[in-house]
Protein backbone atom coordinates (compact mmCIF):
# COMPACT_ATOMS: atom_id res chain seq x y z
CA UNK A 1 20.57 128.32 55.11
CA UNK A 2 18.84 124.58 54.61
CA UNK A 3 19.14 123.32 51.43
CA UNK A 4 16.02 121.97 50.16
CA UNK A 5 15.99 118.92 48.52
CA UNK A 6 12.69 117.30 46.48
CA UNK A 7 13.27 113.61 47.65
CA UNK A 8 12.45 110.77 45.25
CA UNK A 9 10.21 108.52 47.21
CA UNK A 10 6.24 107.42 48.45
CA UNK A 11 5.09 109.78 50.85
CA UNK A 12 4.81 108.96 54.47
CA UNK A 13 3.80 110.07 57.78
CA UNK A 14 7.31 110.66 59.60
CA UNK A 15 6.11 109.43 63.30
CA UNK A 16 4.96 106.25 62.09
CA UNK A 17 8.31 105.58 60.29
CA UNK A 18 10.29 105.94 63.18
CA UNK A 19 7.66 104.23 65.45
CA UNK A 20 7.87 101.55 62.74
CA UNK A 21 11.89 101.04 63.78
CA UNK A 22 11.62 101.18 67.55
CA UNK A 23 13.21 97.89 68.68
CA UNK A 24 12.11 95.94 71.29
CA UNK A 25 13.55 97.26 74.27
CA UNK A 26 12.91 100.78 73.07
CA UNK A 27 9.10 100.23 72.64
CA UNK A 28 9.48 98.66 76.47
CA UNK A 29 11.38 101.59 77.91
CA UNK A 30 9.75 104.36 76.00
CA UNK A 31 6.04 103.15 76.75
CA UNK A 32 7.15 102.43 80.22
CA UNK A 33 7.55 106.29 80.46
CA UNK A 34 3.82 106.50 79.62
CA UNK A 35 2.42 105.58 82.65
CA UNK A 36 0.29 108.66 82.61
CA UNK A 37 -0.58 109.00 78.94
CA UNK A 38 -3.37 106.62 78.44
CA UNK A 39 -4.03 108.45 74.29
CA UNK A 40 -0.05 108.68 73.67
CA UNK A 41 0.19 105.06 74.21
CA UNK A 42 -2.65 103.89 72.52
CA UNK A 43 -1.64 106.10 69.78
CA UNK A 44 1.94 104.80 70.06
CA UNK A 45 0.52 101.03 69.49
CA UNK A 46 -2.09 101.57 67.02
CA UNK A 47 0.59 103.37 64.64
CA UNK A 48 3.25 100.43 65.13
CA UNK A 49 -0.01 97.95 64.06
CA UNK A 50 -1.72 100.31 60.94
CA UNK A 51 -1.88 103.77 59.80
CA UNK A 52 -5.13 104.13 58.50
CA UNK A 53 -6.58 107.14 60.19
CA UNK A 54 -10.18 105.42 61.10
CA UNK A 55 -8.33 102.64 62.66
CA UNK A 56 -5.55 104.89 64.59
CA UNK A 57 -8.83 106.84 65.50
CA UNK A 58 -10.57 104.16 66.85
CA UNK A 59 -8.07 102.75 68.86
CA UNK A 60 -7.11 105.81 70.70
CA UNK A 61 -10.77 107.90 71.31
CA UNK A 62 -12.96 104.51 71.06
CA UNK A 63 -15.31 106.03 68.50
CA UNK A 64 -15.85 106.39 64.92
CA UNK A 65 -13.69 108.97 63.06
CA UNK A 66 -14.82 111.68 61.05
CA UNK A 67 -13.12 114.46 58.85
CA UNK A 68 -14.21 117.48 61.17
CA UNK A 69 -12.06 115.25 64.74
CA UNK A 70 -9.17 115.14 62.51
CA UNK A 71 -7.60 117.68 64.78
CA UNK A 72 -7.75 115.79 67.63
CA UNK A 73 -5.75 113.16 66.34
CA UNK A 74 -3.29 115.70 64.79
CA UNK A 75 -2.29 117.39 68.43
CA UNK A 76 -2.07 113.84 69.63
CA UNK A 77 0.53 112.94 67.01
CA UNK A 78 2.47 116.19 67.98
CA UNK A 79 2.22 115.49 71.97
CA UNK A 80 3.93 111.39 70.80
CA UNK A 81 6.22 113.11 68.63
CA UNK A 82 7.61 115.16 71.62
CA UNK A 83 7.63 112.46 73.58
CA UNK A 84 9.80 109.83 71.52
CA UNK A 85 12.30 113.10 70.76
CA UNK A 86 12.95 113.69 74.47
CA UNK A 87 13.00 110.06 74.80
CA UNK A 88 15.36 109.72 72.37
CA UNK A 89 17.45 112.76 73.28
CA UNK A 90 17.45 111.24 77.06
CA UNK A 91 19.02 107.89 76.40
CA UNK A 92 21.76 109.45 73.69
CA UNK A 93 25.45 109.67 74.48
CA UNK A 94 24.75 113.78 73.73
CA UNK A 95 27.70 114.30 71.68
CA UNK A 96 26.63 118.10 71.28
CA UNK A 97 27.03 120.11 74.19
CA UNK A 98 24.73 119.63 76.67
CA UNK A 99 21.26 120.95 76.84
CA UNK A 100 21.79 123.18 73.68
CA UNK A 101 18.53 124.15 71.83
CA UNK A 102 19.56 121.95 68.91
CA UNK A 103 20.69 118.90 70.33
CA UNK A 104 17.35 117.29 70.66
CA UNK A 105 17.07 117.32 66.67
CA UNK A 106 20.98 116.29 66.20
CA UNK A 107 20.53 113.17 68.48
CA UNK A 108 16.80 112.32 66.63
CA UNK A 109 19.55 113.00 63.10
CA UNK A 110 21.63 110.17 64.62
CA UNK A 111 18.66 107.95 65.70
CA UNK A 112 17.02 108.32 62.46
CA UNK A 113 20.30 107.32 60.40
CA UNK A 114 21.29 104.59 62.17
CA UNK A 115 17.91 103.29 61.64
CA UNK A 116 18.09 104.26 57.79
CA UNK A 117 15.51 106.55 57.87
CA UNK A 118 17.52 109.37 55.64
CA UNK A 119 14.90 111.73 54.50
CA UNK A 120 13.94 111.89 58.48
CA UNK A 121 17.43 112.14 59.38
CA UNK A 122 18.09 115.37 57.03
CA UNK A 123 14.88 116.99 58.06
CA UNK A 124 16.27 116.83 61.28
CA UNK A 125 19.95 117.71 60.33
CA UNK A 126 18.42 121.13 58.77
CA UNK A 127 16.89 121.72 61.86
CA UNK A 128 19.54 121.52 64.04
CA UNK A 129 21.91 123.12 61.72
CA UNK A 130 19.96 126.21 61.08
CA UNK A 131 19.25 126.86 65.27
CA UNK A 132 23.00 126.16 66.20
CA UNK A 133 23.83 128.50 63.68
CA UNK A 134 21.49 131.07 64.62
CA UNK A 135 23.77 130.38 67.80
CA UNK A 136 26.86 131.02 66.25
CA UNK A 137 28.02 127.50 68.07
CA UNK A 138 30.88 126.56 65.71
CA UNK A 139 31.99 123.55 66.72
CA UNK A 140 28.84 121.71 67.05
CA UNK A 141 27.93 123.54 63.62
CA UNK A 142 31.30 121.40 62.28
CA UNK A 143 29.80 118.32 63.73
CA UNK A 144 26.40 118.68 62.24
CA UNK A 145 27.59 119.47 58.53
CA UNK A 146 30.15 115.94 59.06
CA UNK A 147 26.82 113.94 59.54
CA UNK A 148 24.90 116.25 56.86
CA UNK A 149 27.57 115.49 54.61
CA UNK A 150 27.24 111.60 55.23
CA UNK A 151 23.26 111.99 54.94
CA UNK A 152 23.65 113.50 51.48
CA UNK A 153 26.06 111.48 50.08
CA UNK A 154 23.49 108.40 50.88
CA UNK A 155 20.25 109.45 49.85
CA UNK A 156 18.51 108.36 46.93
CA UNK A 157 18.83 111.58 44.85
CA UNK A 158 20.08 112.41 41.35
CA UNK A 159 23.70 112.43 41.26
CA UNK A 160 24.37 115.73 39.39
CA UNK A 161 22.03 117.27 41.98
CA UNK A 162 23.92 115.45 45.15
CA UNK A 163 27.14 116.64 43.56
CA UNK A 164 26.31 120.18 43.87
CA UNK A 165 24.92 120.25 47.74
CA UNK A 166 28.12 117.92 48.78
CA UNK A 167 30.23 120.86 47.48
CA UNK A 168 28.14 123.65 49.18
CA UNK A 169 28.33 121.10 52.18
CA UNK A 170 32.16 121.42 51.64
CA UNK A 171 32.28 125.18 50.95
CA UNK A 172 30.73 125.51 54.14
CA UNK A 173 32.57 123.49 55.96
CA UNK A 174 35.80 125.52 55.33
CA UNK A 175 33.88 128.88 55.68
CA UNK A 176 33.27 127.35 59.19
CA UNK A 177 37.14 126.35 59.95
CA UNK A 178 37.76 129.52 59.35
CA UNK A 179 35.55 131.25 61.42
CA UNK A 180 36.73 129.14 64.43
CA UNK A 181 40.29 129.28 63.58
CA UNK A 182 40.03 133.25 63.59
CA UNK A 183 38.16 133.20 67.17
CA UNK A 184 41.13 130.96 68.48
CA UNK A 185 43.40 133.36 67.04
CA UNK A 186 41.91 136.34 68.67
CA UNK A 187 41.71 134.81 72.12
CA UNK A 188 45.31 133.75 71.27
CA UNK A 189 46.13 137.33 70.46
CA UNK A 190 44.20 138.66 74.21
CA UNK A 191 45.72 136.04 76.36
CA UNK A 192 49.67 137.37 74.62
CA UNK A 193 48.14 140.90 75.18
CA UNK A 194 46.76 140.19 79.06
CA UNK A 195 50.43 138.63 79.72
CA UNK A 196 52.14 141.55 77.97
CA UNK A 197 50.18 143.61 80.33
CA UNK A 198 51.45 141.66 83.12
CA UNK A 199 54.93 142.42 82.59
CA UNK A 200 54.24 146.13 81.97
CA UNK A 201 52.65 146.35 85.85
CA UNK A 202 55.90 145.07 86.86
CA UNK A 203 58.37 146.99 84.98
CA UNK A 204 59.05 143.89 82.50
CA UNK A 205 58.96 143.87 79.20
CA UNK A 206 57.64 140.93 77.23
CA UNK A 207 58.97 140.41 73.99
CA UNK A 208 58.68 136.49 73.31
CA UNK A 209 55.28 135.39 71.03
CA UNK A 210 53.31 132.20 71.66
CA UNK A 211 53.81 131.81 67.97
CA UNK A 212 55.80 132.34 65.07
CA UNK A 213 55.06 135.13 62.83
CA UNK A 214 55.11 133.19 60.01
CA UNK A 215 53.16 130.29 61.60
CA UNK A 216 50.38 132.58 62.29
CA UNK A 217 46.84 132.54 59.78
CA UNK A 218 44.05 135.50 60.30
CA UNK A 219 40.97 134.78 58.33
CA UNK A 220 39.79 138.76 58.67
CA UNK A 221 36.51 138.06 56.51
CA UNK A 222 35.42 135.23 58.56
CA UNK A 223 35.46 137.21 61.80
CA UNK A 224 32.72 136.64 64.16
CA UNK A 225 30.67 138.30 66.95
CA UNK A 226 32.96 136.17 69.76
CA UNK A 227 35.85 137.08 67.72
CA UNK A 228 35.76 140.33 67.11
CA UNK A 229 34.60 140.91 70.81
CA UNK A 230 38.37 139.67 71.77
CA UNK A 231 40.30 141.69 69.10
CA UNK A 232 38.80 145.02 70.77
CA UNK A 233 39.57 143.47 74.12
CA UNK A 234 42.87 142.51 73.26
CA UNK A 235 43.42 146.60 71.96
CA UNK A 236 42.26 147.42 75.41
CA UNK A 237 44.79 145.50 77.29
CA UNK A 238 47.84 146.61 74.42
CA UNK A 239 50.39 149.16 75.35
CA UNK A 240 49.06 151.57 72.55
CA UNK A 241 47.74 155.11 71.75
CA UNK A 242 44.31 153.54 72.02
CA UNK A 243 42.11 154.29 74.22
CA UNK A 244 41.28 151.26 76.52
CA UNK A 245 37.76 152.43 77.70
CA UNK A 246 36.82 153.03 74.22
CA UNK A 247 38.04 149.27 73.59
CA UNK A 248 36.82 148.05 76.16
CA UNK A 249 33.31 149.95 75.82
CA UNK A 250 33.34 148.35 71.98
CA UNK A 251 33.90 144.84 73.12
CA UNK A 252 30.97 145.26 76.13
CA UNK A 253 28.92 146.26 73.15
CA UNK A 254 29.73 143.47 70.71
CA UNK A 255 29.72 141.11 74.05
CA UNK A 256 26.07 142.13 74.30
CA UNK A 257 24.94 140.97 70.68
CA UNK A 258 26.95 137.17 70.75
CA UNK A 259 25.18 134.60 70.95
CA UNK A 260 25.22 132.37 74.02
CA UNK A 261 28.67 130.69 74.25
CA UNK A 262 29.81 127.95 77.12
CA UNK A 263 32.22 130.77 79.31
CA UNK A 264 29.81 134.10 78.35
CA UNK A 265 28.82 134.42 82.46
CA UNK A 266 32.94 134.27 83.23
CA UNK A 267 33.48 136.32 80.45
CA UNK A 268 30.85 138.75 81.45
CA UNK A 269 32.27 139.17 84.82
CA UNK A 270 36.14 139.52 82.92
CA UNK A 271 34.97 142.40 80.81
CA UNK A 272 33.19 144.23 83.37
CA UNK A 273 35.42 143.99 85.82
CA UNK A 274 38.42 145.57 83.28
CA UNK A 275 35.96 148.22 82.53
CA UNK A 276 35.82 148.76 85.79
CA UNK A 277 39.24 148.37 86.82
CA UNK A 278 40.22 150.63 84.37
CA UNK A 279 38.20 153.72 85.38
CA UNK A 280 39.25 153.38 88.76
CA UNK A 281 42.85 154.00 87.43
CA UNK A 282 41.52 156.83 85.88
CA UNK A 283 39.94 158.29 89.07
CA UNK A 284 36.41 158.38 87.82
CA UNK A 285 35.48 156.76 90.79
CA UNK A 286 31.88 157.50 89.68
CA UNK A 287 31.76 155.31 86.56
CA UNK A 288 33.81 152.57 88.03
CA UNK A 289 31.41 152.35 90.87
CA UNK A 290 28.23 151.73 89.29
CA UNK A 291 30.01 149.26 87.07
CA UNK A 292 30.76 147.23 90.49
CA UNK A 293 27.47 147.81 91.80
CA UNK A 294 26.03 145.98 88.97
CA UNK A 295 28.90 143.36 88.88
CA UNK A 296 28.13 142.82 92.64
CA UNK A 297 24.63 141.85 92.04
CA UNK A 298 24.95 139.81 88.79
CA UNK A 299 23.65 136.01 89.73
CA UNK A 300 26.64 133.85 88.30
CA UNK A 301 28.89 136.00 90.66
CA UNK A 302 29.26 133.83 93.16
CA UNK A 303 30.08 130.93 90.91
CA UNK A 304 33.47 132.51 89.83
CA UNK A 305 36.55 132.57 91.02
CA UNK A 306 36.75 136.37 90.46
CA UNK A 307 33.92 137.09 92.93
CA UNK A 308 36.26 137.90 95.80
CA UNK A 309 38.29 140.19 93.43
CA UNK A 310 35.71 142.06 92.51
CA UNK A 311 34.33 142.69 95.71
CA UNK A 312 37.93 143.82 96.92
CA UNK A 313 38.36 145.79 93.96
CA UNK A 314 34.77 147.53 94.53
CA UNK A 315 35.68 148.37 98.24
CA UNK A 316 38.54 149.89 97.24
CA UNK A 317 37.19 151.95 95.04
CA UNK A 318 35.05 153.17 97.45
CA UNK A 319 37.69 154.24 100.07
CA UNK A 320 39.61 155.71 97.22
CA UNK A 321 36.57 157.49 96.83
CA UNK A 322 36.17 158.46 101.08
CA UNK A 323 32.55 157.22 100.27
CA UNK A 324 33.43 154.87 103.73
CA UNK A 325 29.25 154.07 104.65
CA UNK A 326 28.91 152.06 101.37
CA UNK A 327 32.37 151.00 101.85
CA UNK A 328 30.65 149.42 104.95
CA UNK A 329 28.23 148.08 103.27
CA UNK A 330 29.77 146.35 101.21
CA UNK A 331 32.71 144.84 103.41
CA UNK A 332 29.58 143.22 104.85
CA UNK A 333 27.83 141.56 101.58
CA UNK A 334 32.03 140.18 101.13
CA UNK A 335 32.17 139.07 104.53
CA UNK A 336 28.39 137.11 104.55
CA UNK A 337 29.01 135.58 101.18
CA UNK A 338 32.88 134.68 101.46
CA UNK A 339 33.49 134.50 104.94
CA UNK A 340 36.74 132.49 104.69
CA UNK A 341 37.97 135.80 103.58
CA UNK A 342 37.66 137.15 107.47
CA UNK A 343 41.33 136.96 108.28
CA UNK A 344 42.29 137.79 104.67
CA UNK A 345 45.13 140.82 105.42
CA UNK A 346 43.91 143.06 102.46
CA UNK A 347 40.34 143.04 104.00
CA UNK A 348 41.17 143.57 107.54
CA UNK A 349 43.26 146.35 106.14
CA UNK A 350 39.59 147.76 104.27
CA UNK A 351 37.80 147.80 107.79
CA UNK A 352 40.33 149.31 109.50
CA UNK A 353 39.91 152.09 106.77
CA UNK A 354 36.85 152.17 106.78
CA UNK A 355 36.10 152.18 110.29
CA UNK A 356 38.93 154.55 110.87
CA UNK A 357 37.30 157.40 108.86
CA UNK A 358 33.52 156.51 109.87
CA UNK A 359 35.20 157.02 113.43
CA UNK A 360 33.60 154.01 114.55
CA UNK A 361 35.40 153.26 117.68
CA UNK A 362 34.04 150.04 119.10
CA UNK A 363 34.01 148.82 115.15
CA UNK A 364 38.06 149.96 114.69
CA UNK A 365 38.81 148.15 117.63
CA UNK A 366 37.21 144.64 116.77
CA UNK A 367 39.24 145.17 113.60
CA UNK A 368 42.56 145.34 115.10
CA UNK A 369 41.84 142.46 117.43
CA UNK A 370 42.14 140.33 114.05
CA UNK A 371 44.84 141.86 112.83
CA UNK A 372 47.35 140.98 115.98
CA UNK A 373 49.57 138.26 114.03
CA UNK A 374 51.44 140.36 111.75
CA UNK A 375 54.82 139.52 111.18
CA UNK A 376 56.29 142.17 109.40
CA UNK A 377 57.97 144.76 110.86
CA UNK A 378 57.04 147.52 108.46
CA UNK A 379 53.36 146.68 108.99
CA UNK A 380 54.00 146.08 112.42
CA UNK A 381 54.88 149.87 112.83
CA UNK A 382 52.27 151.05 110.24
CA UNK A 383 49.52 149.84 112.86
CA UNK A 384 51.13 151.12 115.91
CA UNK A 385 51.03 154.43 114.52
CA UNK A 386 46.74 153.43 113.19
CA UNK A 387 46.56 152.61 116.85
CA UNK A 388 47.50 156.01 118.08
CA UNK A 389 44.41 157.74 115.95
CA UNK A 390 41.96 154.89 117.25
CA UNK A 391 42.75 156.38 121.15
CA UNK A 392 42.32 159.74 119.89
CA UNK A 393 39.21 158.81 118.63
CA UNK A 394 38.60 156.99 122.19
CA UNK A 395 39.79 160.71 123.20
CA UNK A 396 42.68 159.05 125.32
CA UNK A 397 44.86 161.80 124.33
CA UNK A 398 46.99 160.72 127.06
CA UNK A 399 47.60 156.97 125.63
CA UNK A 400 47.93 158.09 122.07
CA UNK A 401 51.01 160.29 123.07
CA UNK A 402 52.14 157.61 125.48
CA UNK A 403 51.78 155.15 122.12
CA UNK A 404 54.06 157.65 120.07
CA UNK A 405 56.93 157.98 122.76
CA UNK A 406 57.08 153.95 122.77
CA UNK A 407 57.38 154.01 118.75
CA UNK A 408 60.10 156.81 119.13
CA UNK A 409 62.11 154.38 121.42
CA UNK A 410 61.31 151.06 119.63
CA UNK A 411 64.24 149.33 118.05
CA UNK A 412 61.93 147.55 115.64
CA UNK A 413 60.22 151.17 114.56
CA UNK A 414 63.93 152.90 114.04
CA UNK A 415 64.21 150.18 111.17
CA UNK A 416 61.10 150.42 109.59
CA UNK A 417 60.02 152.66 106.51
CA UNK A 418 57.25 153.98 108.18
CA UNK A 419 59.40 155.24 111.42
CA UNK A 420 59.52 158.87 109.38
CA UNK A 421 55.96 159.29 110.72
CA UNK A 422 56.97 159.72 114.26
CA UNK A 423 58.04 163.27 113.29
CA UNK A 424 53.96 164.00 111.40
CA UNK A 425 52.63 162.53 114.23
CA UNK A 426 54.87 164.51 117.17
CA UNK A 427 53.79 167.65 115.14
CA UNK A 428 50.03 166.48 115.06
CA UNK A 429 50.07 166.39 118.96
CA UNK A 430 51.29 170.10 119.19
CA UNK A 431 48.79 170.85 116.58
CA UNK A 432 45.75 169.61 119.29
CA UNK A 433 47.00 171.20 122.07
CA UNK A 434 47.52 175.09 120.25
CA UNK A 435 45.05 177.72 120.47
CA UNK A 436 43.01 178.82 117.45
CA UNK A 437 44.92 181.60 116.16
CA UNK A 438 48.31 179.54 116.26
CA UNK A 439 46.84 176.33 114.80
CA UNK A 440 46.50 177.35 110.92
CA UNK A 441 50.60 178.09 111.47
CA UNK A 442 51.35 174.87 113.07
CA UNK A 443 49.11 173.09 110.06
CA UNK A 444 51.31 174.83 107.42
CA UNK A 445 54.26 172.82 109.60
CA UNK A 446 52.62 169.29 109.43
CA UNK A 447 51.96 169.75 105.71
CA UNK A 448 55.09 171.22 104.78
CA UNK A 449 56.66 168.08 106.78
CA UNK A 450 54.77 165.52 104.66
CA UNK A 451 55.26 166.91 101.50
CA UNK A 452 59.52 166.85 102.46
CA UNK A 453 58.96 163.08 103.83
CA UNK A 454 57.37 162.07 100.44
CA UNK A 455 61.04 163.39 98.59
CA UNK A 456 62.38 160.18 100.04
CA UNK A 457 59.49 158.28 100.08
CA UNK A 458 57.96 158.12 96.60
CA UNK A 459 55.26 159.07 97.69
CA UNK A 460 54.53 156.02 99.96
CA UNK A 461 54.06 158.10 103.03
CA UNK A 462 51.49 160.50 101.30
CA UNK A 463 49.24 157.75 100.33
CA UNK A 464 49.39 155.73 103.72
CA UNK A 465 46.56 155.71 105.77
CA UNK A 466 47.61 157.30 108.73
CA UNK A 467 48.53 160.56 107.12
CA UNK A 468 45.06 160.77 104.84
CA UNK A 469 43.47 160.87 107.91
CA UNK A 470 45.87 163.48 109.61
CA UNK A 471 45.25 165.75 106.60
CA UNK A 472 41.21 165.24 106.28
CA UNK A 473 41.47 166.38 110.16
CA UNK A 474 43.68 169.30 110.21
């Protein structure tokens, strides 16, 4: 809180002590932005010349004062004040970070005390102080108590009175390295955490810390919104009996409540998308999809470098989800707002998906068009076998079982890990051509057939495309 101090001095009018120390070239520049203000800059000269009110009056409204105008000249005094702050404020080096709420008064703090106007200067200081740390802005809050500190120490006060506010000064101070220490720490401890999670998606395990144990200082009392947000993120992302939803639901929720910090929009993005992320891996497709929906549509989106992501991860989703129309629709808003992402392979691979199970035919085709240069041999025979579902869809039932008996005899297929298939997809074609009462026998064959591939397969063959859409259409 602002420490109130009863200063020792003749009272003055503030504005006309600081017009009193405009120099020069600051009278010629700052009334030079008063083109348009007539009263501000007769004011502005007729306070620099005398103070009395009848004169100031006179000079500005060209008549007489009296008691019951007074008001007149009081908004005009406010409108000049405003005007020399941003003036001021405009022509500082802005030490503070930019555009903050309580810059303007920390640059008129600066102004002020280089011009020796103290009392001014720590009416100012207060000011600024109190709004950056309604703001929770730490290390501007450090930088405003170091000039506080100075303004106390100079003024004209009694000493055992100064002595006490330059040790609450100092008392705050280290409450404040403190505070900023522990955030550091925290985002210390999720960045460790967000690596360790790294390894455990590979089948590593990291072990080494960023720092000693010893080396390492948590100030738990002094936690704060920003830094308590991170220690439940970092939980979330911890191999642990925790749940990472609940974490993750208790940082959103802390998020909410913190004060504006430089990287909130980026983090916003961050949290939501692990919220996200991590109901998708839970299969509540539901919940992670209206989390996208909203990610998709936040404003700063497009300004990250996770906007692509997201948009990936949100289609996904979706086909995970066979909900292929919004799919669609979505592969659309990625396409029209990153459209160097056309040829990208993992979004090729979504329309083909997509456009696979909407049975759009004309659609499917366009999408394998751009997906010609593929160099892999795995993927090569992957698409030759998506290539025999998009001429049954054409209903050239004669091409697609042309296009399996040229996999069976390809050199290239025999070596690949999805050659297997040929066997699913030799079965499928027998499956078409039964009649009705022989087809729920020949179904138990193709299913029975997957479910031996995936013994050698991990499972790969189950989840590939080609066979989802076999099973949805048996």
């Amino acid at each position: 809180m602002p420490i109130n101090i009863e200063f020792h001095k003749q009272k003055c009018e503030m504005l006309e002590e600081i017009i009193t120390r405009f120099s020069p070239l600051e009278t010629k520049a700052f009334t030079a932005t008063l083109t348009q203000s007539k009263r501000s800059k007769a004011l502005f000269f007729a306070l620099k010349e005398n103070s009395e009110k009848e004169f100031v009056f006179y000079k500005v409204y060209k008549k007489k004062y009296s008691p019951e105008n007074d008001y007149l000249l009081r908004a005009e005094k406010k409108i000049l004040k405003k005007k020399i702050e941003n003036f001021i404020y405009s022509n500082s080096n802005k030490v503070t970070r930019f555009n903050k709420s309580y810059s303007i008064y920390y640059e008129m703090c600066r102004w002020c005390y280089k011009n020796d106007l103290l009392h001014i200067a720590h009416k100012y200081i207060q000011k600024s102080y109190q709004i950056a740390a309604e703001e929770e802005d730490l290390a501007d809050m450090l930088k405003i108590n170091r000039i506080w500190f100075l303004i106390l120490f100079q003024l004209n006060i009694p000493l055992k009175e100064k002595s006490k506010i330059l040790n609450e000064r100092l008392k705050i101070k280290e409450e404040l390295i403190k505070k900023q220490a522990t955030e550091e720490y925290r985002h210390l401890q999720f960045l460790e955490s967000s690596i360790e999670k790294l390894n455990r998606s590979i089948g590593e395990t990291y072990t080494e810390k960023p720092l000693e144990k010893e080396k390492t200082i948590i100030f738990e009392e002094s936690d704060t919104a920003l830094s308590s947000y991170f220690y439940h993120k970092t939980l979330a992302f911890k191999d642990s009996t925790l749940d990472p939803i609940a974490e993750l639901k208790k940082a959103i929720e802390i998020f909410e409540k913190t004060p504006d910090f430089y990287f909130k929009s980026t983090e916003k993005i961050a949290i939501e998308g692990a919220l996200a992320t991590e109901y998708s891996k839970r299969n509540q497709l539901v919940e992670a999809c209206e989390v996208y929906e909203k990610l998709i549509h936040y404003p700063q989106l497009l300004e990250s470098i996770a906007s692509p992501s997201i948009h990936f991860n949100y289609i996904s989703t979706l086909l995970k989800g066979e909900n292929y129309h919004k799919a669609e629709e979505v592969l659309k808003i990625l396409e029209s707002r990153h459209p160097q992402f056309s040829n990208n392979a993992l979004y090729l691979s979504m329309k083909v998906n997509t456009y696979l199970f909407l049975e759009d035919v004309s659609k499917l085709k366009s999408a394998f068009k751009q997906k010609q240069r593929i160099a892999d041999n795995n993927v090569k025979t992957y698409h030759r076998f998506l290539q025999y579902l998009y001429y049954l869809l054409k209903g050239d039932l004669d091409i697609a079982e042309r296009e399996i008996a040229n996999i069976k005899k390809s050199k290239i297929a025999k070596e690949s890990l999805f050659y297997p298939l040929i066997d699913i997809f030799k079965m499928y074609n027998d499956f078409l051509l039964e009649t009705s009462d022989k087809k729920l026998q020949a179904r138990e064959k193709i299913l029975d057939k997957i479910e031996d591939l995936n013994k050698y397969s991990d499972g790969l063959i189950n989840h590939s495309l080609p066979v989802k859409w076999i099973m949805k259409h048996l």
